[in-house]
C-alpha atoms as a PDB file:
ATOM      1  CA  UNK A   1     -12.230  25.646 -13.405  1.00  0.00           C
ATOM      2  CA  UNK A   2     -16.039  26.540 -13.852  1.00  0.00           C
ATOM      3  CA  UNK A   3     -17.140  28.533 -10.674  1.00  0.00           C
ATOM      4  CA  UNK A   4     -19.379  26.222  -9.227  1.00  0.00           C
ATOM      5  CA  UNK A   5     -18.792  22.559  -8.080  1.00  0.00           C
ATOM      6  CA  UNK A   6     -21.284  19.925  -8.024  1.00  0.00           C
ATOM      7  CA  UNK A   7     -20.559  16.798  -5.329  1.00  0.00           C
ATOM      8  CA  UNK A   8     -21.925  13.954  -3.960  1.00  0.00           C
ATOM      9  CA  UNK A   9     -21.690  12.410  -0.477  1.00  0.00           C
ATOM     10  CA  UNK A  10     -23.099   9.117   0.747  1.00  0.00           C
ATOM     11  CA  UNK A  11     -23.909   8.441   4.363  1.00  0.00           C
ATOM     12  CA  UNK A  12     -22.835   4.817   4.006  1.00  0.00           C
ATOM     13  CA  UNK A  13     -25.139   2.163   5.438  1.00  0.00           C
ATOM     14  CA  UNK A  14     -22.716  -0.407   6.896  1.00  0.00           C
ATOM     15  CA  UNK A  15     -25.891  -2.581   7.557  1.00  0.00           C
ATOM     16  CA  UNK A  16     -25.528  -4.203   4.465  1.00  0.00           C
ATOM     17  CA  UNK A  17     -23.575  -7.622   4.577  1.00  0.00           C
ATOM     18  CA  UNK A  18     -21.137  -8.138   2.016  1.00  0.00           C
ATOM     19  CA  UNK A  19     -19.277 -11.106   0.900  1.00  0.00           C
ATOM     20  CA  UNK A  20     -15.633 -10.020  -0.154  1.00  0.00           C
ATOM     21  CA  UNK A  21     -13.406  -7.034  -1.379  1.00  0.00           C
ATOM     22  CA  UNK A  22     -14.907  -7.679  -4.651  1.00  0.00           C
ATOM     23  CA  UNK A  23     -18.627  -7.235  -3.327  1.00  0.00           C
ATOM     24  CA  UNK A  24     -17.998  -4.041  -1.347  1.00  0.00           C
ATOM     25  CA  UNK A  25     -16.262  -2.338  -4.361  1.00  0.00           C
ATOM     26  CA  UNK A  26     -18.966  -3.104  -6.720  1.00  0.00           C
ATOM     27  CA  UNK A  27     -21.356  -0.957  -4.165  1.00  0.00           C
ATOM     28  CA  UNK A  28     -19.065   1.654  -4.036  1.00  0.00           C
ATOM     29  CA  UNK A  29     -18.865   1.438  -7.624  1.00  0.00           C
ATOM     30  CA  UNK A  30     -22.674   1.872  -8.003  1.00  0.00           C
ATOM     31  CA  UNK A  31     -22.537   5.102  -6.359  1.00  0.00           C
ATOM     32  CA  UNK A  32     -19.452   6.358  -8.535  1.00  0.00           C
ATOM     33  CA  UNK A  33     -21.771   5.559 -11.078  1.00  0.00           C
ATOM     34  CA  UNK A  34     -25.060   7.282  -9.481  1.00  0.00           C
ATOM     35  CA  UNK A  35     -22.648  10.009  -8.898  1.00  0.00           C
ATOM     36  CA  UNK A  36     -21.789  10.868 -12.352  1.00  0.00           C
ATOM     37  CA  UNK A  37     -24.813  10.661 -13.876  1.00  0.00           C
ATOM     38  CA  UNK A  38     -25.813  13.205 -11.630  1.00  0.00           C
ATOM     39  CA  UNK A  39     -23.075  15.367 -12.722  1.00  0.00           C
ATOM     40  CA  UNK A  40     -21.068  15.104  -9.510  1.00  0.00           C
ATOM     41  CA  UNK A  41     -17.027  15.655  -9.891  1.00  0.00           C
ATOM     42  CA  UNK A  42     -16.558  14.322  -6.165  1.00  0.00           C
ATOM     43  CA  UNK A  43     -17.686  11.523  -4.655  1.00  0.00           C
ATOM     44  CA  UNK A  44     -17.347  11.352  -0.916  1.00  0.00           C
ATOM     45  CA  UNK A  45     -17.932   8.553   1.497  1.00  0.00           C
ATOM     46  CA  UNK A  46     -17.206   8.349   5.875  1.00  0.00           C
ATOM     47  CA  UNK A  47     -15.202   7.163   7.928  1.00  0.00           C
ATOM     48  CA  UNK A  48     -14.476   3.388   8.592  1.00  0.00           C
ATOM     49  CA  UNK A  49     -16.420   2.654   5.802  1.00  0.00           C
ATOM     50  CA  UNK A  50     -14.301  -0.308   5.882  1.00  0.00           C
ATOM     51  CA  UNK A  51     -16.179  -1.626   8.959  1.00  0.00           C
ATOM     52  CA  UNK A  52     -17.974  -3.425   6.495  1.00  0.00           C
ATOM     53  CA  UNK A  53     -15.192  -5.750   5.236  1.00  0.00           C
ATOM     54  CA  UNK A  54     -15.857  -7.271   9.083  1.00  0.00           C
ATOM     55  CA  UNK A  55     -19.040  -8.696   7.749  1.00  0.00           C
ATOM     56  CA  UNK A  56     -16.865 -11.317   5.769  1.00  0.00           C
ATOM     57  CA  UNK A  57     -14.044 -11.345   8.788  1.00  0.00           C
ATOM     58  CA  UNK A  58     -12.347 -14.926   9.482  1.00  0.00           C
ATOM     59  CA  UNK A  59     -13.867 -17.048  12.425  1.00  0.00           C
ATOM     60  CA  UNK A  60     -12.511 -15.816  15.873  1.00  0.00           C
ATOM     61  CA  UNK A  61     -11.079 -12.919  14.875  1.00  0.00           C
ATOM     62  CA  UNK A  62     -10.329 -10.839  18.247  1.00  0.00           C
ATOM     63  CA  UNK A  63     -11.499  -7.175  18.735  1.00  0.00           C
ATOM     64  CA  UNK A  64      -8.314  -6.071  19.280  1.00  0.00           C
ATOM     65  CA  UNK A  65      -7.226  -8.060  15.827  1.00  0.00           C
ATOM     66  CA  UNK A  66      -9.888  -6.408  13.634  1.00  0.00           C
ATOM     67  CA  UNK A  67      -7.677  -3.000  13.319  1.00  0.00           C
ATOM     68  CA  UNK A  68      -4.765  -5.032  11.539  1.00  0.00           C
ATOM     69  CA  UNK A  69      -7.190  -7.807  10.260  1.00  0.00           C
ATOM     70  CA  UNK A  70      -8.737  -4.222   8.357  1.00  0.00           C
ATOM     71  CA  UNK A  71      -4.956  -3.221   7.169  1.00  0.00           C
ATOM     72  CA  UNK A  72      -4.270  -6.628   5.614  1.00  0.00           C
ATOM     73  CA  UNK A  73      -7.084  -5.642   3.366  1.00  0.00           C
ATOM     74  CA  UNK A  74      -6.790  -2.725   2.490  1.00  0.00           C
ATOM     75  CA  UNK A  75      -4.201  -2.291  -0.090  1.00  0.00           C
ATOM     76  CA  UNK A  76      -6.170  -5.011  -2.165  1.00  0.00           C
ATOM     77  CA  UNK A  77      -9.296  -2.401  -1.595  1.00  0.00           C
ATOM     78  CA  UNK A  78      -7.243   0.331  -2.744  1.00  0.00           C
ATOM     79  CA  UNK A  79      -6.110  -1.362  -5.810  1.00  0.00           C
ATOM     80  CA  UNK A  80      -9.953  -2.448  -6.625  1.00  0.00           C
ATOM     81  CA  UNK A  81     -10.977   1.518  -6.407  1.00  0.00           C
ATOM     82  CA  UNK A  82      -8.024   2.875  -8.290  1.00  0.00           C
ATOM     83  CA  UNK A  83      -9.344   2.788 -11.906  1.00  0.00           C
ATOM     84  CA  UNK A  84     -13.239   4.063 -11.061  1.00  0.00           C
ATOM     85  CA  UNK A  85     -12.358   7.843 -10.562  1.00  0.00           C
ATOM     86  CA  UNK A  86     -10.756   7.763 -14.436  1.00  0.00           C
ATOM     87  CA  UNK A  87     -13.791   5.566 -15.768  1.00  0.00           C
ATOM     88  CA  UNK A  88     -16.595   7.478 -14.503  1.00  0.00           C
ATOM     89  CA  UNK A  89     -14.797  11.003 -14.463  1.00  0.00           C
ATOM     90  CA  UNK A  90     -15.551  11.422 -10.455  1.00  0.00           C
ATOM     91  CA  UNK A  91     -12.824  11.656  -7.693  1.00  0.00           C
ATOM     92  CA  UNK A  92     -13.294   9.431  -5.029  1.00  0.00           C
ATOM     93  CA  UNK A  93     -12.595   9.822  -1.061  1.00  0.00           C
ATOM     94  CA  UNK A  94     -13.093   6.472  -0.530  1.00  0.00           C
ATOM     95  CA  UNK A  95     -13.807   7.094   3.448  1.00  0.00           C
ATOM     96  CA  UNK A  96     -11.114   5.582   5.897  1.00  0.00           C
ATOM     97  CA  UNK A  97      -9.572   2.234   6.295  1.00  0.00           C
ATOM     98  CA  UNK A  98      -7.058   1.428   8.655  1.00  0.00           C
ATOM     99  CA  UNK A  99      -3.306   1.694   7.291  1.00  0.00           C
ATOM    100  CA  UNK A 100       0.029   0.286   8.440  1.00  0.00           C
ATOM    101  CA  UNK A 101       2.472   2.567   9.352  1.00  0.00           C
ATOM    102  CA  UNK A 102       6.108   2.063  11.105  1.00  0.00           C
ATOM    103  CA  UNK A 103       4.723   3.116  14.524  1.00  0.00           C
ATOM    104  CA  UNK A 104       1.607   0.957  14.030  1.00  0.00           C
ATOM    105  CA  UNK A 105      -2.058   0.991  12.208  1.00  0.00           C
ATOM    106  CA  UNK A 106      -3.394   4.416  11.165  1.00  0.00           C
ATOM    107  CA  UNK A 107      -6.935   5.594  10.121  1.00  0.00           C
ATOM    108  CA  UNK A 108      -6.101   7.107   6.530  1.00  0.00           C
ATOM    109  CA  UNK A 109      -8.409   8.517   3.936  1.00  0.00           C
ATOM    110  CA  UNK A 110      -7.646   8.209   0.412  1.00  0.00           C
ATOM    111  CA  UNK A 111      -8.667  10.610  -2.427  1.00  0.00           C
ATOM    112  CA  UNK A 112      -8.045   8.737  -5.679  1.00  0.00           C
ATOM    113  CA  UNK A 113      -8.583  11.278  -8.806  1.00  0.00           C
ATOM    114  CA  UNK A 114      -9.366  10.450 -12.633  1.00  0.00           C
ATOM    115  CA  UNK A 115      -5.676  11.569 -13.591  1.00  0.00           C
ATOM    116  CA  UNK A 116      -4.667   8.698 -11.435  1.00  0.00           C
ATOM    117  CA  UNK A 117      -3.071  10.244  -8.269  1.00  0.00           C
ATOM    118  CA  UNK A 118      -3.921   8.399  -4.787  1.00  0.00           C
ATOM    119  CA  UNK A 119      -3.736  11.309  -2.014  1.00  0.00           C
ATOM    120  CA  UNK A 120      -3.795  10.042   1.860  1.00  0.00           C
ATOM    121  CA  UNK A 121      -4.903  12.093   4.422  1.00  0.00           C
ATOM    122  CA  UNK A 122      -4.132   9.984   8.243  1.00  0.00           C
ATOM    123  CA  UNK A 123      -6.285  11.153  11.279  1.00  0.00           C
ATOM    124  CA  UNK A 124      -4.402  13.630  13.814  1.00  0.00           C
ATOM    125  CA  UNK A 125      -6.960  13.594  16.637  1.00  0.00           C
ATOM    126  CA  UNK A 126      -8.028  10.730  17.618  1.00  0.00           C
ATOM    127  CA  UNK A 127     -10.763   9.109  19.903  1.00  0.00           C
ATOM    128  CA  UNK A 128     -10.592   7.702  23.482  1.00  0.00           C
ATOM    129  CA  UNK A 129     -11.262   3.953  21.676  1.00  0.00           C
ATOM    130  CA  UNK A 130      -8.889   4.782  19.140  1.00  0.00           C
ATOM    131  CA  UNK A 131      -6.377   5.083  21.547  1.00  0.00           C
ATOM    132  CA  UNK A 132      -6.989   2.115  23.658  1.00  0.00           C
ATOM    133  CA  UNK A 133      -4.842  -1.169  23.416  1.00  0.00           C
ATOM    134  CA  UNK A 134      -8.091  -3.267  24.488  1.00  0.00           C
ATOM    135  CA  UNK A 135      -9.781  -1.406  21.840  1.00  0.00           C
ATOM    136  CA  UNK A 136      -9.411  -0.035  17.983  1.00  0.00           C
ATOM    137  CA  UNK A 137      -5.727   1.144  18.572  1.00  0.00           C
ATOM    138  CA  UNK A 138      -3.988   3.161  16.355  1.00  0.00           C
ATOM    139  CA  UNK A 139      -1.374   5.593  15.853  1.00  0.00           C
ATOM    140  CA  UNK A 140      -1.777   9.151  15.216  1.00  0.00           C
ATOM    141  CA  UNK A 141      -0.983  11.367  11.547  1.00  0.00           C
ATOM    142  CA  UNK A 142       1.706  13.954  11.714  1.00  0.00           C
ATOM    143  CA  UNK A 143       0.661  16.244   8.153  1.00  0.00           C
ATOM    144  CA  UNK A 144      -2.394  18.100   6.181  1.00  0.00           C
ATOM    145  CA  UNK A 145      -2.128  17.704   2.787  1.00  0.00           C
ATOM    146  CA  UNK A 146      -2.985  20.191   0.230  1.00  0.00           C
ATOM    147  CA  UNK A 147      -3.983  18.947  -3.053  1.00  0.00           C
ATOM    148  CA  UNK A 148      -4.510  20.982  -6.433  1.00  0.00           C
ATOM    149  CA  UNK A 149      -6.752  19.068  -8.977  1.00  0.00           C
ATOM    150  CA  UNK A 150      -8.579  20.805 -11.769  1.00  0.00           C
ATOM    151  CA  UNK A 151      -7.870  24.397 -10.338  1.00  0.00           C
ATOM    152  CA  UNK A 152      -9.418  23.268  -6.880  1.00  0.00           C
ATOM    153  CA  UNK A 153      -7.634  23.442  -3.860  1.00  0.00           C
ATOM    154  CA  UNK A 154      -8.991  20.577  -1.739  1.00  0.00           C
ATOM    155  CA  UNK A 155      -8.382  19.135   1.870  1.00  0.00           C
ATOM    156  CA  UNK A 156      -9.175  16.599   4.161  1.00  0.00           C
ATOM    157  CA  UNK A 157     -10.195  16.248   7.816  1.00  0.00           C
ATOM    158  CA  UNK A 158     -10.927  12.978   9.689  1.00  0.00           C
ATOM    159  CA  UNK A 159     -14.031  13.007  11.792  1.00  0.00           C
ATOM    160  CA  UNK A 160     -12.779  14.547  15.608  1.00  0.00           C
ATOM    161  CA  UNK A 161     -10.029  16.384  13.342  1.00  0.00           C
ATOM    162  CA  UNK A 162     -12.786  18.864  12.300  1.00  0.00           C
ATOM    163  CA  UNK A 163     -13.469  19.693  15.749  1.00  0.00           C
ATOM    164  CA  UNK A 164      -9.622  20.570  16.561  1.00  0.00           C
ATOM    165  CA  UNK A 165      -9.540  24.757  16.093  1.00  0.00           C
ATOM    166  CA  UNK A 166      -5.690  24.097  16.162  1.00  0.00           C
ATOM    167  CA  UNK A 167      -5.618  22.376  13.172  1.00  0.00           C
ATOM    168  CA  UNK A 168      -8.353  25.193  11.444  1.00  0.00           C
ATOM    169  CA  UNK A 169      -5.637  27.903  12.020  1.00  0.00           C
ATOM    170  CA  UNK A 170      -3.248  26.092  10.100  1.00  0.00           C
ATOM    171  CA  UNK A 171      -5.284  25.693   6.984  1.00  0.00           C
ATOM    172  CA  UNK A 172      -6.772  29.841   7.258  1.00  0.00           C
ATOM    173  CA  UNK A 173      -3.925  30.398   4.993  1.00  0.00           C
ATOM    174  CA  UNK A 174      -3.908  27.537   2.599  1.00  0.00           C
ATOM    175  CA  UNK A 175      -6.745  29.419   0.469  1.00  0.00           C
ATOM    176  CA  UNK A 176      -8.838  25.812   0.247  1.00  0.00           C
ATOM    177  CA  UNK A 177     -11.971  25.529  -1.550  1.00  0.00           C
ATOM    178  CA  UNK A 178     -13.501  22.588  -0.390  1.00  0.00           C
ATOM    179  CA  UNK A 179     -12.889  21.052   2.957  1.00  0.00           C
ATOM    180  CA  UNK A 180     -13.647  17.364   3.207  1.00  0.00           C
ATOM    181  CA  UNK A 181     -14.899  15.407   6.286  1.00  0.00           C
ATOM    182  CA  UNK A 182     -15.378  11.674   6.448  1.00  0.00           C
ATOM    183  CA  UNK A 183     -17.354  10.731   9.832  1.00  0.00           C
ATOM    184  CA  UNK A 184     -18.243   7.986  11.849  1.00  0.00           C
ATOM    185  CA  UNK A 185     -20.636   9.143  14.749  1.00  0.00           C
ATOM    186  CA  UNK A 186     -21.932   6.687  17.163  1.00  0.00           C
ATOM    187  CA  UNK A 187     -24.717   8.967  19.047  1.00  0.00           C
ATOM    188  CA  UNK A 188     -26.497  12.593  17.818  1.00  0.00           C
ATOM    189  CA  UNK A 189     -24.085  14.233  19.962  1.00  0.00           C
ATOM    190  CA  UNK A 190     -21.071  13.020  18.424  1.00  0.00           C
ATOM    191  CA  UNK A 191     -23.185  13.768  14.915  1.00  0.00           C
ATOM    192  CA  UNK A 192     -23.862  17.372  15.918  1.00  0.00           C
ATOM    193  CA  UNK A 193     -20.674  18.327  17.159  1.00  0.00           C
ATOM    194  CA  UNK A 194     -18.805  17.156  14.095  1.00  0.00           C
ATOM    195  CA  UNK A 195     -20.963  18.943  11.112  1.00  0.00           C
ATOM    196  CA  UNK A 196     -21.240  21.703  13.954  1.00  0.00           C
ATOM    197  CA  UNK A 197     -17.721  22.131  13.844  1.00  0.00           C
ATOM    198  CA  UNK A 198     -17.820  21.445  10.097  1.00  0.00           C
ATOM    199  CA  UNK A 199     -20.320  24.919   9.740  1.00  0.00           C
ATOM    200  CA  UNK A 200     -17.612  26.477  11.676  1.00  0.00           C
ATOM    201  CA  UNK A 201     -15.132  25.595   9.857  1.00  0.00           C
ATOM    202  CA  UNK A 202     -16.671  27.137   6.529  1.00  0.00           C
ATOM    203  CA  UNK A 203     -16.522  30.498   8.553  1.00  0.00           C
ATOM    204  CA  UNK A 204     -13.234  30.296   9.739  1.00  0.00           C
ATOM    205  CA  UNK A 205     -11.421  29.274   6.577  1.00  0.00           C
ATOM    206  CA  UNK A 206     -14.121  31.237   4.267  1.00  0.00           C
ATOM    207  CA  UNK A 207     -14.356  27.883   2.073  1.00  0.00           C
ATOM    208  CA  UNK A 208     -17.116  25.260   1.496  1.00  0.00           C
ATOM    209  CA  UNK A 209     -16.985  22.014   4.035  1.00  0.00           C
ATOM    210  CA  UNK A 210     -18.603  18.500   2.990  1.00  0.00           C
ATOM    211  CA  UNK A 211     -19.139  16.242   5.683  1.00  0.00           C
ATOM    212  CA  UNK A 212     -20.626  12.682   5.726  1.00  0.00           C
ATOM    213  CA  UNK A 213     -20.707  10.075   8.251  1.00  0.00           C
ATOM    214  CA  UNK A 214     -22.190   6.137   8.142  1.00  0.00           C
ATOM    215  CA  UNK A 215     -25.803   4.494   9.483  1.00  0.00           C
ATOM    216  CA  UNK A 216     -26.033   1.304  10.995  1.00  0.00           C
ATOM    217  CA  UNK A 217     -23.980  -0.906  12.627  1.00  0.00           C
ATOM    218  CA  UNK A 218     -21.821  -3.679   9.695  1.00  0.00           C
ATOM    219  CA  UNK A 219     -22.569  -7.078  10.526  1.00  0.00           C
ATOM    220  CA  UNK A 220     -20.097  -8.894  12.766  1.00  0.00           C
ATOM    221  CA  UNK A 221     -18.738  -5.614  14.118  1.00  0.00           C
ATOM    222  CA  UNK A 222     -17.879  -5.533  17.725  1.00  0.00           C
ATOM    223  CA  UNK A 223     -17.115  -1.793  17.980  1.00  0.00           C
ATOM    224  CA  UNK A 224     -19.827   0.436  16.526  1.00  0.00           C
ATOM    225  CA  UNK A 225     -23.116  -1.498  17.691  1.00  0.00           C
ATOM    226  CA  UNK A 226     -24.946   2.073  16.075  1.00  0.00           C
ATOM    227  CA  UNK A 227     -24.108   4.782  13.865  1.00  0.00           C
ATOM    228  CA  UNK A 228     -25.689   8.443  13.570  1.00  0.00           C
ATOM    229  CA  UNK A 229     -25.016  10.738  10.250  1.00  0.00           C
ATOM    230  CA  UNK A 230     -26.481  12.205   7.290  1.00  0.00           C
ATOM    231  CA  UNK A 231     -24.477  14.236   4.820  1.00  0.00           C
ATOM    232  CA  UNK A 232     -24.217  18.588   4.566  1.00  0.00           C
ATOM    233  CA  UNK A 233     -21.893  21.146   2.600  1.00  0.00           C
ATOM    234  CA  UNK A 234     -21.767  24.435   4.779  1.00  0.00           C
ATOM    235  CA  UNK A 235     -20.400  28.024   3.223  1.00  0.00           C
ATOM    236  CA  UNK A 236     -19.833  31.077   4.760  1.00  0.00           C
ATOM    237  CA  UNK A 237     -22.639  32.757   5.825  1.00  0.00           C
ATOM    238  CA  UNK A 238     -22.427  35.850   3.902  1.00  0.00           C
ATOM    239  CA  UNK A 239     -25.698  37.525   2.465  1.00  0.00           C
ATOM    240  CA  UNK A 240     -24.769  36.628  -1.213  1.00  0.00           C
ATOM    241  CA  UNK A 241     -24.370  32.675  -0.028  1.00  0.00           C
ATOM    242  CA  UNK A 242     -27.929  32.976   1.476  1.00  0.00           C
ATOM    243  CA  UNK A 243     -27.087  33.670   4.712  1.00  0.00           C
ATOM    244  CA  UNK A 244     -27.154  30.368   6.967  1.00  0.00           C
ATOM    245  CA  UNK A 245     -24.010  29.083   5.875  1.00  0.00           C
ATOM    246  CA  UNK A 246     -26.081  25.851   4.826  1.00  0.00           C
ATOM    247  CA  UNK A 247     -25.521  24.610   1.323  1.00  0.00           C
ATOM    248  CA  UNK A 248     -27.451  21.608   1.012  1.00  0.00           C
ATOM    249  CA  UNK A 249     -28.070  18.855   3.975  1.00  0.00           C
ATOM    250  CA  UNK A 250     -29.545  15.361   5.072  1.00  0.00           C
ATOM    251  CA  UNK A 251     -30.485  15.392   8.578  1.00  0.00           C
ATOM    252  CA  UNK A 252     -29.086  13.047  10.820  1.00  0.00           C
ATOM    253  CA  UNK A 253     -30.537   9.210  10.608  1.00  0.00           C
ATOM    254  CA  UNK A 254     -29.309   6.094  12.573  1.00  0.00           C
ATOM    255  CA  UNK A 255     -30.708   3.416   9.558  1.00  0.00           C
ATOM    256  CA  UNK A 256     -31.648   3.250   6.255  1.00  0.00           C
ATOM    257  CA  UNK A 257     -34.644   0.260   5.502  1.00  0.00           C
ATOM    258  CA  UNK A 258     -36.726   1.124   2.667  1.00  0.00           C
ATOM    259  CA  UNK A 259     -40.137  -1.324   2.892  1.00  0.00           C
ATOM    260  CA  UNK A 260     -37.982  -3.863   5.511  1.00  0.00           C
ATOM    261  CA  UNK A 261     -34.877  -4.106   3.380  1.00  0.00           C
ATOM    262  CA  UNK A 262     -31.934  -2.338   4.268  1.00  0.00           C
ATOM    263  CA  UNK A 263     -30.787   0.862   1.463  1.00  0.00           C
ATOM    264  CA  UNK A 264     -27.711   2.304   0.336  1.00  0.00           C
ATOM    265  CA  UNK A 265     -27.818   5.122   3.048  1.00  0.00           C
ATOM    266  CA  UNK A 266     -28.977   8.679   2.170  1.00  0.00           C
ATOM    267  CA  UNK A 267     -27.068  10.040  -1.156  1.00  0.00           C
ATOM    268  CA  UNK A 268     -26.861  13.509  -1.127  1.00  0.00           C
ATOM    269  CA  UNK A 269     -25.882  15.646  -4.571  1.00  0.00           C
ATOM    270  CA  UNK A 270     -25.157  19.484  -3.577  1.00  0.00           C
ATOM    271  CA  UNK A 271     -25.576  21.136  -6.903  1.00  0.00           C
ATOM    272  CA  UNK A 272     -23.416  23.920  -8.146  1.00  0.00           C
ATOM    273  CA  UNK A 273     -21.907  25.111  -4.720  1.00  0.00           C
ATOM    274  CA  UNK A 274     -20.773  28.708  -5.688  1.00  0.00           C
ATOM    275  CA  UNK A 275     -16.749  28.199  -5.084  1.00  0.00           C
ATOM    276  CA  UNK A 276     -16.179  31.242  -7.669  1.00  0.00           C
ATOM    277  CA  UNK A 277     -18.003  33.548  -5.025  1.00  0.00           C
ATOM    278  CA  UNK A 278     -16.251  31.834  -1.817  1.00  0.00           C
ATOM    279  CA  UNK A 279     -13.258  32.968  -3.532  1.00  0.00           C
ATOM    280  CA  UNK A 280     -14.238  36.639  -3.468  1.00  0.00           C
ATOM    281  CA  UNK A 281     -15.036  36.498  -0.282  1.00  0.00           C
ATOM    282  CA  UNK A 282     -11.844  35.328   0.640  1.00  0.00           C
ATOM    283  CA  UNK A 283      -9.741  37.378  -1.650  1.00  0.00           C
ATOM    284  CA  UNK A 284     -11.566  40.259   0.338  1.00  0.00           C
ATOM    285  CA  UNK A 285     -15.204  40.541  -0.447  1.00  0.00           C
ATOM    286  CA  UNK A 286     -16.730  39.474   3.149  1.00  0.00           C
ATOM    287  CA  UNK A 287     -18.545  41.204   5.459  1.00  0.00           C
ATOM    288  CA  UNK A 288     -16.396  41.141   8.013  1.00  0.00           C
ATOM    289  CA  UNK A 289     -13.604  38.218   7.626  1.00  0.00           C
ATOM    290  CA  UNK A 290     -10.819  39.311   9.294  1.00  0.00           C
ATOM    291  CA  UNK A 291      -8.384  36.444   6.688  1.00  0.00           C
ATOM    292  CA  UNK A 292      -6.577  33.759   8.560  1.00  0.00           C
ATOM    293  CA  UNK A 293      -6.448  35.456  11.638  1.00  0.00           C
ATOM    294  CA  UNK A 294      -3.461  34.037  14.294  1.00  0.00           C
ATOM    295  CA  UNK A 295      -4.228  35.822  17.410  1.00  0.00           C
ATOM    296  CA  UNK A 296      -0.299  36.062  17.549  1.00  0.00           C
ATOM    297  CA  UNK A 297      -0.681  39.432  19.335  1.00  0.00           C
ATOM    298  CA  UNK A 298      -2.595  38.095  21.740  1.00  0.00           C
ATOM    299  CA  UNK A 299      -1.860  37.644  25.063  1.00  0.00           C
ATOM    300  CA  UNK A 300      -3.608  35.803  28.176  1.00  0.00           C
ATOM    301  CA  UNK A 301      -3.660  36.860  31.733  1.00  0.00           C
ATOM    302  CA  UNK A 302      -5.234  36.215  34.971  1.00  0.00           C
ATOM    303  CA  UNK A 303      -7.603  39.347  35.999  1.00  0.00           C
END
C-alpha cells in the first residue's frame, strides 16, 4: 500500500426527510461519489445514521417499536449499498443500523469494501437508553474485528466503545492503522468526550483514529430531538506528525442550513494521513511509546 491514506467522513445531517430505502441510498450514494472524486479510499459515516429511515416510518409506530421497525429494514439497506464501494472504488462504513441477533436487536456497523466483503462490527458498550426496555433496547456485541484490505489493517469502534480503555488494551497489539468511530452525540459533552477519547486512542494504540458523528434531529424521531458532531482524524502526537496529534478536523455543529435549506452535513476529506510514518513509530520509532503496554505487573493497594 502507498504510505499515506486519504479518507472522507461525513457528519450526517439526519434533518433531511427522505422518502424510502431507495431515497436515503441515493444520498449516501452522492457522497460515495463526492468521495472519490476527491480521491478518498474510505468513506465513513455515524452512528444511527439509520434514524433517518424514521422519517418514512408507518403511522403509529411505538418508540419502543422503532428499534425492530429499523432491523426490518435494514438488510434491504444493506443490499442497496453493497455494489457502491466496487463502482466508485471507495469502502464504505455505512454508520450503524440496528441488527437482529438471537438475543435481540444490536447496533452493528458495516464496512462494505470494493472486493465485495461486508465486515460487521456490533457495539460492546452501550448507553443508559440503549439499555432501557421503555427505550432504544438492544443487546450488547461480544468481538473486535480485525480486517486486512489493501495492506491496511483497519478497525471499528461504536460511539461510547471509544471511550472504554478496556477495550483500547485489547487492540495495543493488533498493530491497526486506522481506527474507525461512528458517533451519535446528543449534547457537546457527549461530542467532546467521544473524539476526546478518540485523540487518546491514537496515543495509546500509536495508529490514526477517524471519528464522525450526525447533526440534527431525522424527522419523526422520538429519541434524538438534537444531535452534536463534526468529523476529526487524530495521530500520535510525535514531533514528525506535527505534534498535536490532530490530523485534520470539523468542529463540533448541532445543524447544517445553508441560506434556510437544510445541507448534507459537514464533509470532511483528510488528505494523505501519513500511515507509513505511524508505522515507524510503532515498529519502534516514538518518543517514548512504551508498545501495547498491559500493566500486568501491576498491582493495586490501599496506602
Amino acid at each position: 500500500m502507498n504510505d499515506t491514506l486519504t479518507i472522507a467522513l461525513w457528519a450526517t445531517n439526519l434533518s433531511v426527510p427522505v422518502n424510502g430505502l431507495a431515497g436515503w441510498a441515493a444520498r449516501v450514494e452522492a457522497k460515495m461519489a463526492e468521495a472519490a472524486d476527491a480521491g478518498a479510499k474510505i468513506l465513513v459515516m455515524p452512528e444511527y445514521a439509520a434514524e433517518q429511515w424514521l422519517s418514512f416510518k408507518p403511522e403509529g409506530l411505538k418508540p419502543t417499536e422503532e428499534i425492530g421497525w429499523m432491523a426490518d429494514q435494514a438488510a434491504e439497506a444493506l443490499a442497496l449499498l453493497k455494489p457502491l464501494p466496487e463502482k466508485y472504488g471507495v469502502a464504505l462504513l455505512a454508520g450503524t443500523m440496528p441488527w437482529r441477533a438471537e438475543e435481540g436487536c444490536r447496533n452493528r456497523a458495516w464496512l462494505l469494501l470494493p472486493d465485495g466483503r461486508a465486515i460487521h462490527q456490533d457495539k460492546l458498550a452501550l448507553t443508559p437508553g440503549e439499555q432501557d426496555p421503555d427505550s432504544w433496547h438492544l443487546a450488547t456485541g461480544d468481538e473486535i474485528r480485525i480486517v486486512e484490505w489493501e495492506g491496511l489493517r483497519l478497525a471499528m469502534l461504536v460511539c461510547l466503545d471509544v471511550e472504554m480503555p478496556a477495550l483500547s488494551s485489547l487492540l495495543a497489539p493488533q498493530n491497526v492503522d486506522l481506527l474507525m468511530v461512528p458517533s451519535m452525540t446528543y449534547y457537546l459533552s457527549g461530542y467532546s468526550r467521544v473524539f476526546g477519547c478518540a485523540k487518546a486512542r491514537a496515543v495509546e494504540l500509536m495508529s490514526a483514529v477517524a471519528v464522525t458523528g450526525c447533526v440534527g434531529a431525522a424527522p419523526g424521531t422520538t429519541q434524538n430531538d438534537q444531535n452534536v458532531s463534526g468529523c476529526a482524524v487524530y495521530m500520535p502526537c510525535e514531533t514528525e506528525l506535527g505534534f498535536t496529534g490532530i490530523h485534520s478536523t470539523i468542529g463540533p455543529v448541532d445543524t447544517d442550513v445553508v441560506d434556510g435549506n437544510q445541507g448534507d452535513g459537514p464533509f470532511l476529506i483528510a488528505r494523505d494521513i501519513p500511515i507509513g510514518v505511524i508505522r515507524q513509530k510503532r515498529a519502534g520509532a516514538a518518543e517514548v511509546w512504551p508498545g501495547a503496554w498491559s500493566a500486568k505487573h501491576v498491582s493495586v493497594s490501599s496506602a
